[in-house]
C-alpha atoms as a PDB file:
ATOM      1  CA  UNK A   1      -4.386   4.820  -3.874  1.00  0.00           C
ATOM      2  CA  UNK A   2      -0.913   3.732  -2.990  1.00  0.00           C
ATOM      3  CA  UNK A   3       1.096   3.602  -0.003  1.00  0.00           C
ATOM      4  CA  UNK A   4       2.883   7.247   0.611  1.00  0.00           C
ATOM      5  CA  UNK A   5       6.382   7.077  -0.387  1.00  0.00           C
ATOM      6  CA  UNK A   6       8.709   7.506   3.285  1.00  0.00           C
ATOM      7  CA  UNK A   7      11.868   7.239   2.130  1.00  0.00           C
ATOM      8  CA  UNK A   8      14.114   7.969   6.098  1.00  0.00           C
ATOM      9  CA  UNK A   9      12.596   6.938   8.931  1.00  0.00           C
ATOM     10  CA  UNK A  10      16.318   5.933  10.658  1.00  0.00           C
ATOM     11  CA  UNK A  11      15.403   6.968  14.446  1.00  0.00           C
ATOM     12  CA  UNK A  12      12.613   5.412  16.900  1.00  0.00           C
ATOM     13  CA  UNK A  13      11.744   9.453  17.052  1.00  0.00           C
ATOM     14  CA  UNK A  14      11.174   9.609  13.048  1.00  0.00           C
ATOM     15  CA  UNK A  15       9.557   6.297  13.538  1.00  0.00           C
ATOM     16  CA  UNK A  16       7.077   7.631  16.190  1.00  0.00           C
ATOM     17  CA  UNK A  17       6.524  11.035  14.534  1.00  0.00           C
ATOM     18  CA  UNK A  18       5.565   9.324  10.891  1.00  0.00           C
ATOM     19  CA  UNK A  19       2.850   7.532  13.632  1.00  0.00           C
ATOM     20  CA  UNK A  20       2.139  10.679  14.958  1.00  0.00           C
ATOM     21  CA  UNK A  21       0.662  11.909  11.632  1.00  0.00           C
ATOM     22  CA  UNK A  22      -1.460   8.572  11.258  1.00  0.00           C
ATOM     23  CA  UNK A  23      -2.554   9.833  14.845  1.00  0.00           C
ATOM     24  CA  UNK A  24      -3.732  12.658  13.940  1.00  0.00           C
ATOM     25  CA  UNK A  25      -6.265  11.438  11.250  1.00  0.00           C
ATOM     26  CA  UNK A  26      -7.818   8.843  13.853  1.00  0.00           C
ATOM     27  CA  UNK A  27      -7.488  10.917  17.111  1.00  0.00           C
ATOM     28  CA  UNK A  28     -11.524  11.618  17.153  1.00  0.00           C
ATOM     29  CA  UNK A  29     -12.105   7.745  16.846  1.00  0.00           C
ATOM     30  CA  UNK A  30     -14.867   7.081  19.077  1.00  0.00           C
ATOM     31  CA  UNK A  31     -14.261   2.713  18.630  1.00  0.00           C
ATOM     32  CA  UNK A  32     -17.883   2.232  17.733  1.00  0.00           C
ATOM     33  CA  UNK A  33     -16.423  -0.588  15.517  1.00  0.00           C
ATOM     34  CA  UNK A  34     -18.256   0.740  12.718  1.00  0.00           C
ATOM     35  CA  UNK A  35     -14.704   0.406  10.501  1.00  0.00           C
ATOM     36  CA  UNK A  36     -14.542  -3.248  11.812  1.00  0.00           C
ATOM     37  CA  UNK A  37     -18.452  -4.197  11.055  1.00  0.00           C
ATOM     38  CA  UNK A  38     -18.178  -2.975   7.667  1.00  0.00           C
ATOM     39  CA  UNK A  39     -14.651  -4.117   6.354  1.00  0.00           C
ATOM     40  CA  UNK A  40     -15.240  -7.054   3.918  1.00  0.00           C
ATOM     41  CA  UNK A  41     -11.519  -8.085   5.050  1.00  0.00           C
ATOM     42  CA  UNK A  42     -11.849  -7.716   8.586  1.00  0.00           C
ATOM     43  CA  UNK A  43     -12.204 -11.940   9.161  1.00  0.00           C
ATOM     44  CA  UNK A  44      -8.607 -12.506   7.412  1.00  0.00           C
ATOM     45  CA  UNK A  45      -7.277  -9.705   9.954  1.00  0.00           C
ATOM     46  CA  UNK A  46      -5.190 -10.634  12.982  1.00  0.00           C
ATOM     47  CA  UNK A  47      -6.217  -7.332  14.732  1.00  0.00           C
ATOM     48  CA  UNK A  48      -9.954  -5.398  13.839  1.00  0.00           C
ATOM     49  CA  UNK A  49      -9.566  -2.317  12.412  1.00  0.00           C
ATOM     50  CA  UNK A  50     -10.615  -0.661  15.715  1.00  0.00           C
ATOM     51  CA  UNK A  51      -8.389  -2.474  17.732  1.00  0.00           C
ATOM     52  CA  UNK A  52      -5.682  -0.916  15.174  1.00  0.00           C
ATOM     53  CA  UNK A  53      -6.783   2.552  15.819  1.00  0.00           C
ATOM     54  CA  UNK A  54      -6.711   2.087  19.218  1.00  0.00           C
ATOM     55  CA  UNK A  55      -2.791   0.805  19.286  1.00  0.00           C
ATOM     56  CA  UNK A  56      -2.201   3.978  16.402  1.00  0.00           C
ATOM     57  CA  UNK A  57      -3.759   6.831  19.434  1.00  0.00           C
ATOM     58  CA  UNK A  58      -1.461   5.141  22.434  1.00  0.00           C
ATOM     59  CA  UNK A  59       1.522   4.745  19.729  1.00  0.00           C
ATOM     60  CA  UNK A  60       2.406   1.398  20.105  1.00  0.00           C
ATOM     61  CA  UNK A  61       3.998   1.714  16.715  1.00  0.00           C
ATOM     62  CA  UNK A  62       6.032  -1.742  17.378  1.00  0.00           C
ATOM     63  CA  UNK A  63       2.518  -3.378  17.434  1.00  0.00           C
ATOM     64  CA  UNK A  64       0.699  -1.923  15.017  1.00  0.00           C
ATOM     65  CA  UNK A  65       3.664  -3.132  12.300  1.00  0.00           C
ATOM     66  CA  UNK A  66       3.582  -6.578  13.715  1.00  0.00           C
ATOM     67  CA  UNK A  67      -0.283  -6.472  12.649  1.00  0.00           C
ATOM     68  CA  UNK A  68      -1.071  -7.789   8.810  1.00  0.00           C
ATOM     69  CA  UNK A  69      -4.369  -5.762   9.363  1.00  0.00           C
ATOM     70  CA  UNK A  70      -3.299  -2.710   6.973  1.00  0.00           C
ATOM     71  CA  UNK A  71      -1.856  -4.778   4.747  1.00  0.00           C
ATOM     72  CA  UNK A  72      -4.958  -6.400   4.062  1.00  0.00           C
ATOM     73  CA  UNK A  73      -6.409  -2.975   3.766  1.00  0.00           C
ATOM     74  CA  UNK A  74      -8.346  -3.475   0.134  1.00  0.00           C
ATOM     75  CA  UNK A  75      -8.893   0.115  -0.568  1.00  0.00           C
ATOM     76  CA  UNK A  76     -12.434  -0.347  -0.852  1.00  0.00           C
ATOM     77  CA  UNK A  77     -13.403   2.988   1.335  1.00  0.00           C
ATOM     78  CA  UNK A  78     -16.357   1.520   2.761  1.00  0.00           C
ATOM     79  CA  UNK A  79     -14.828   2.077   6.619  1.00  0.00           C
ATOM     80  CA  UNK A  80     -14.620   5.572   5.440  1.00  0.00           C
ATOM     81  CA  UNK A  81     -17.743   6.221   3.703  1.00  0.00           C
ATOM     82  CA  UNK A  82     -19.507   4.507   7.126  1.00  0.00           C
ATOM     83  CA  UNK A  83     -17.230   6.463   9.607  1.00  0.00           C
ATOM     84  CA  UNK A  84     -19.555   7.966  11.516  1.00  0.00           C
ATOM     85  CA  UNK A  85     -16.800  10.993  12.636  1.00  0.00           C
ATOM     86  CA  UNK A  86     -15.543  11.280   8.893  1.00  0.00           C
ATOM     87  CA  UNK A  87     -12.044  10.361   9.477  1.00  0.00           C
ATOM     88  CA  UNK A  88     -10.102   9.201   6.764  1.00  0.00           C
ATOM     89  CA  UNK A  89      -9.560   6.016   7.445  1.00  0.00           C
ATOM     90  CA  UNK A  90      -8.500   4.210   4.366  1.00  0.00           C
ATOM     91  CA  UNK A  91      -5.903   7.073   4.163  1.00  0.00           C
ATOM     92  CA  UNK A  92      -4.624   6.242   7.471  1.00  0.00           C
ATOM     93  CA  UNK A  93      -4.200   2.566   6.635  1.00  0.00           C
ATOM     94  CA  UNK A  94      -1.993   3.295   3.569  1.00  0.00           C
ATOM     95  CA  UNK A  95       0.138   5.901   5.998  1.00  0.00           C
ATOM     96  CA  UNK A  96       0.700   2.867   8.025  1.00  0.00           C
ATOM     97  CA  UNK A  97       1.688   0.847   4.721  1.00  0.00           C
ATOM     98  CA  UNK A  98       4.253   3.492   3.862  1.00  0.00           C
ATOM     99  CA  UNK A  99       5.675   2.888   7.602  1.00  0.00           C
ATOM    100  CA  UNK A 100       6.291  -0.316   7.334  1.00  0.00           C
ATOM    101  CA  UNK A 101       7.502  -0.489   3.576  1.00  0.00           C
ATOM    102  CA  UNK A 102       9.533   2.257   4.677  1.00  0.00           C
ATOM    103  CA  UNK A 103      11.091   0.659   8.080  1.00  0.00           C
ATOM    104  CA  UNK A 104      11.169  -2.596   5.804  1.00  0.00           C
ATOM    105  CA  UNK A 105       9.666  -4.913   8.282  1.00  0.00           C
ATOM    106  CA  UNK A 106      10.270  -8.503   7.481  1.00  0.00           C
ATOM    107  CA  UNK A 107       7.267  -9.621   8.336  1.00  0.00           C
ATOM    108  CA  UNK A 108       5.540  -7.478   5.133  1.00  0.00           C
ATOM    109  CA  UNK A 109       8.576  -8.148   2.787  1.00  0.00           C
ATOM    110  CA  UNK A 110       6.964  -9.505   0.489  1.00  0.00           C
ATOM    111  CA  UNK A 111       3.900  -6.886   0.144  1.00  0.00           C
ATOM    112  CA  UNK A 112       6.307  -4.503  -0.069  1.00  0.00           C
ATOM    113  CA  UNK A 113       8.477  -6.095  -2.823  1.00  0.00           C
ATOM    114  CA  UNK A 114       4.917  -6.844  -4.640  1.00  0.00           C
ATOM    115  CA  UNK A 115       3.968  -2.952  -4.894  1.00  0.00           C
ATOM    116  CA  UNK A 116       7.459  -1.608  -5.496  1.00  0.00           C
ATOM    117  CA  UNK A 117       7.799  -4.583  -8.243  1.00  0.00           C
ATOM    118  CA  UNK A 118       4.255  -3.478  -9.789  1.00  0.00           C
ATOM    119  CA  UNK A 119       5.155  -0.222  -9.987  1.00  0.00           C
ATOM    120  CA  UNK A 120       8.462  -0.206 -11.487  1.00  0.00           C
ATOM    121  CA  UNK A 121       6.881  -2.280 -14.317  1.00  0.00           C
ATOM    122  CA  UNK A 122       4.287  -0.191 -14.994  1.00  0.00           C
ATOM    123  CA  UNK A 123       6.754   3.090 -15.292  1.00  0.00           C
ATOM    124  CA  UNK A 124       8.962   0.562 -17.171  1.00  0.00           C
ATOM    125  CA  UNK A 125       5.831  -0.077 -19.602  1.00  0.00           C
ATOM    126  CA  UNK A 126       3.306   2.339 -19.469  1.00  0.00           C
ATOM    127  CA  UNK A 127       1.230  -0.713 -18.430  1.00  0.00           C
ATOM    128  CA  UNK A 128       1.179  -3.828 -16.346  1.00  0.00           C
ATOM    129  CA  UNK A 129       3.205  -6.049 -18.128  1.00  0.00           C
ATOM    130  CA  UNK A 130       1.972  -9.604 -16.216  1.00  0.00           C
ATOM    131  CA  UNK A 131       5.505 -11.621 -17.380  1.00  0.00           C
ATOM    132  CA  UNK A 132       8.358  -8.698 -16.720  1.00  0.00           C
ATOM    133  CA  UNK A 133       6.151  -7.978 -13.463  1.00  0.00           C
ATOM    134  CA  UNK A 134       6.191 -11.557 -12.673  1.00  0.00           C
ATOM    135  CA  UNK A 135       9.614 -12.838 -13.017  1.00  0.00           C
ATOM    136  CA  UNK A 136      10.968  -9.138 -10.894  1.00  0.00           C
ATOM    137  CA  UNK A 137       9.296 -10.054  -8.469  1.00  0.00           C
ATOM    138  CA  UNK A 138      10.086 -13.970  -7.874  1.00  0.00           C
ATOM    139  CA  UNK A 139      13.301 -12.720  -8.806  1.00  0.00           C
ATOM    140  CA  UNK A 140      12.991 -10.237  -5.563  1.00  0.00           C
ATOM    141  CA  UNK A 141      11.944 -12.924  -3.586  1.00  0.00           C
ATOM    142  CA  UNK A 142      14.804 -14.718  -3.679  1.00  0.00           C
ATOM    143  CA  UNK A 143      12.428 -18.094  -3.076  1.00  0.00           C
ATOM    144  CA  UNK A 144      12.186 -20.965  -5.512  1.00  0.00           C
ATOM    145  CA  UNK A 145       9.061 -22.418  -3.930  1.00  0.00           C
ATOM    146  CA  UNK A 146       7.266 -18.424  -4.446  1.00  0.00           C
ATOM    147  CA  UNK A 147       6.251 -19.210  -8.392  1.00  0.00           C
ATOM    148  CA  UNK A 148       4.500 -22.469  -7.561  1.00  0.00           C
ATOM    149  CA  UNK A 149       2.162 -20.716  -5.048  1.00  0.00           C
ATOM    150  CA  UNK A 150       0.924 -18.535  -7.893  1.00  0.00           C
ATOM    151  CA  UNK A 151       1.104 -21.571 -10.341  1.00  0.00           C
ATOM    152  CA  UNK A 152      -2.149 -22.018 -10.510  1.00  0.00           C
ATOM    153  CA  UNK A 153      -3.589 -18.372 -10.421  1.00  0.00           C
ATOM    154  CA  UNK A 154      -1.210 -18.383 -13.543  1.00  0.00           C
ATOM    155  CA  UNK A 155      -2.566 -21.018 -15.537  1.00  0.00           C
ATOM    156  CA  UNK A 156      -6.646 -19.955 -15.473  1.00  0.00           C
ATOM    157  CA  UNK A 157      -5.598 -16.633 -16.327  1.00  0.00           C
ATOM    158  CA  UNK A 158      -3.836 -17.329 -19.400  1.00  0.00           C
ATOM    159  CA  UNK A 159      -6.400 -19.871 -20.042  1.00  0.00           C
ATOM    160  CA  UNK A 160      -8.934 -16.960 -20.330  1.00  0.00           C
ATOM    161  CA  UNK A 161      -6.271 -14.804 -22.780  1.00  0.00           C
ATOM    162  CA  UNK A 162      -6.007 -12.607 -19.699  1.00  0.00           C
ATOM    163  CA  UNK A 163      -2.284 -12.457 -19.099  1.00  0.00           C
ATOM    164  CA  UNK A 164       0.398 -11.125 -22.047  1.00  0.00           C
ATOM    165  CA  UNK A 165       3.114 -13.551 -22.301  1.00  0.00           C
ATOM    166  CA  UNK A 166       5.495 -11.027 -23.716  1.00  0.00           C
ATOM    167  CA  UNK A 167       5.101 -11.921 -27.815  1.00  0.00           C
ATOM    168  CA  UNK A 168       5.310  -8.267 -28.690  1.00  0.00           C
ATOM    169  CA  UNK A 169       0.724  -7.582 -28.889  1.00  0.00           C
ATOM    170  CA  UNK A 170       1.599  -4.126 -27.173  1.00  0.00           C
ATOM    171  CA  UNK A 171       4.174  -1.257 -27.386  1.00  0.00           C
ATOM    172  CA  UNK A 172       5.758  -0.606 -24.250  1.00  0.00           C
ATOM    173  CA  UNK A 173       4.788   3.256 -23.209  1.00  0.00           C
ATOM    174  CA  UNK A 174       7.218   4.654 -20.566  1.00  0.00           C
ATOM    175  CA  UNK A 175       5.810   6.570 -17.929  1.00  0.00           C
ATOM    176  CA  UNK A 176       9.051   7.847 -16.396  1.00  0.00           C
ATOM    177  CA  UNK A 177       8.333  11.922 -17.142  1.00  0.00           C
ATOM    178  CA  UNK A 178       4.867  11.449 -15.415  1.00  0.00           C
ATOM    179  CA  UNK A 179       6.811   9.255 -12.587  1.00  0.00           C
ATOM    180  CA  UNK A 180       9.408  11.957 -11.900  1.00  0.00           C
ATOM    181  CA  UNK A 181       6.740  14.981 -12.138  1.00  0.00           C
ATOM    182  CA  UNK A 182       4.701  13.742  -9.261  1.00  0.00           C
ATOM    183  CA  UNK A 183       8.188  12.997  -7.619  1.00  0.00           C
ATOM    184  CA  UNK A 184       8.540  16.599  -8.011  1.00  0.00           C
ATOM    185  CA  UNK A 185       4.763  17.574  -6.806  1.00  0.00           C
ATOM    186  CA  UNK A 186       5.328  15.243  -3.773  1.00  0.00           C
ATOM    187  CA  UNK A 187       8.476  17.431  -2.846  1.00  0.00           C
ATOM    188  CA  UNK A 188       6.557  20.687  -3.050  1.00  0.00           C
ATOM    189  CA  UNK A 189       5.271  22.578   0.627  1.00  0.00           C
ATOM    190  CA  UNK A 190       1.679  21.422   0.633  1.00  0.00           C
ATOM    191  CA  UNK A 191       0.336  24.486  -0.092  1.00  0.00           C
ATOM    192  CA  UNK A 192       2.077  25.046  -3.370  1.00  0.00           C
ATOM    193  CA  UNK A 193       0.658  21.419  -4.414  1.00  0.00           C
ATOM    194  CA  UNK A 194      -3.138  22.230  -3.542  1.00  0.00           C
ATOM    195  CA  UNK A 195      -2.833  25.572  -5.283  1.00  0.00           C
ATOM    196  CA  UNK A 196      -1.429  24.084  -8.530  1.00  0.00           C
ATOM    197  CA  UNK A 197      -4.247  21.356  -8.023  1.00  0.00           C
ATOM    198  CA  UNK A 198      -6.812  24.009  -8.135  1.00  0.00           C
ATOM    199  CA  UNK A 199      -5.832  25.848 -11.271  1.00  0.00           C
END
């Protein structure tokens, strides 16, 4: 699951209403800390993820996007799957991604320049292509010392034969008609896109 795409939020208003729809998914939070007792992630966060709620419900969206805590989110659903009100919490967490892509907080620069960088090579290629994805996004970075942290990550994994280093083994496969049709599905009222997804 990826980040939603919020493409304007130019006022503190559109700001605080894109928060007000993350709001909404966690308003029955109850903080039994059941989110924060099962998140495999929660050690490496600077804020638990029911501390996070908690700032989400009183809208104190200027400190829930200094917070790293959904940008550690992993995905793995487990916060969900335990919640004991059924709130869809790993959903929220990737709302709150899209925020702060979208308000392109410095602080997450570089997450953000990771997924767009990732995805744009994968519509590029059909694929993850580990080199062209690689060099866009040290290129993005604009930092010289950025390749040398992943140096070594680099070298085990073509070590293994794990990573392509762009000698022509695969046909690049554009994905930029299924890109641009769930552009198009995005754009739809929601109840046009749930009625398509059910026939």
């Amino acid at each position: 699951m990826y980040p939603p795409l919020v493409t304007a939020l130019k006022t503190a208003e559109d700001q605080h209403v894109s928060l007000d729809a993350v709001r909404t998914m966690v308003s029955a939070c109850i903080q039994c800390g059941t989110c924060t007792g099962s998140c495999p992630n929660a050690l490496e966060m600077d804020l638990t993820p029911r501390k996070m709620w908690r700032l989400v419900i009183l809208g104190r969206l200027s400190d829930v996007m200094a917070s790293r805590t959904f940008i550690l989110c992993s995905d793995c659903y487990t916060c969900t799957l335990r919640c004991p009100r059924g709130l869809p919490l790993t959903e929220a967490m990737e709302s709150l991604k899209g925020i702060a892509f979208a308000r392109h907080e410095r602080q997450h620069r570089s997450s953000r320049l990771f997924y767009e960088k990732f995805m744009q090579t994968v519509r590029r290629h059909g694929r993850i292509h580990e080199m062209a994805f690689m060099t866009s996004y040290f290129t993005a970075m604009k930092s010289p010392t950025a390749p040398m942290r992943f140096a070594p990550l680099g070298i085990k994994l073509m070590a293994k034969g794990k990573m392509e280093m762009g000698l022509g083994k695969t046909v690049a496969t554009p994905l930029d008609a299924l890109f641009e049709k769930v552009a198009d599905l995005e754009r739809r009222p929601d109840g046009l896109l749930e009625k398509e997804g059910r026939g």
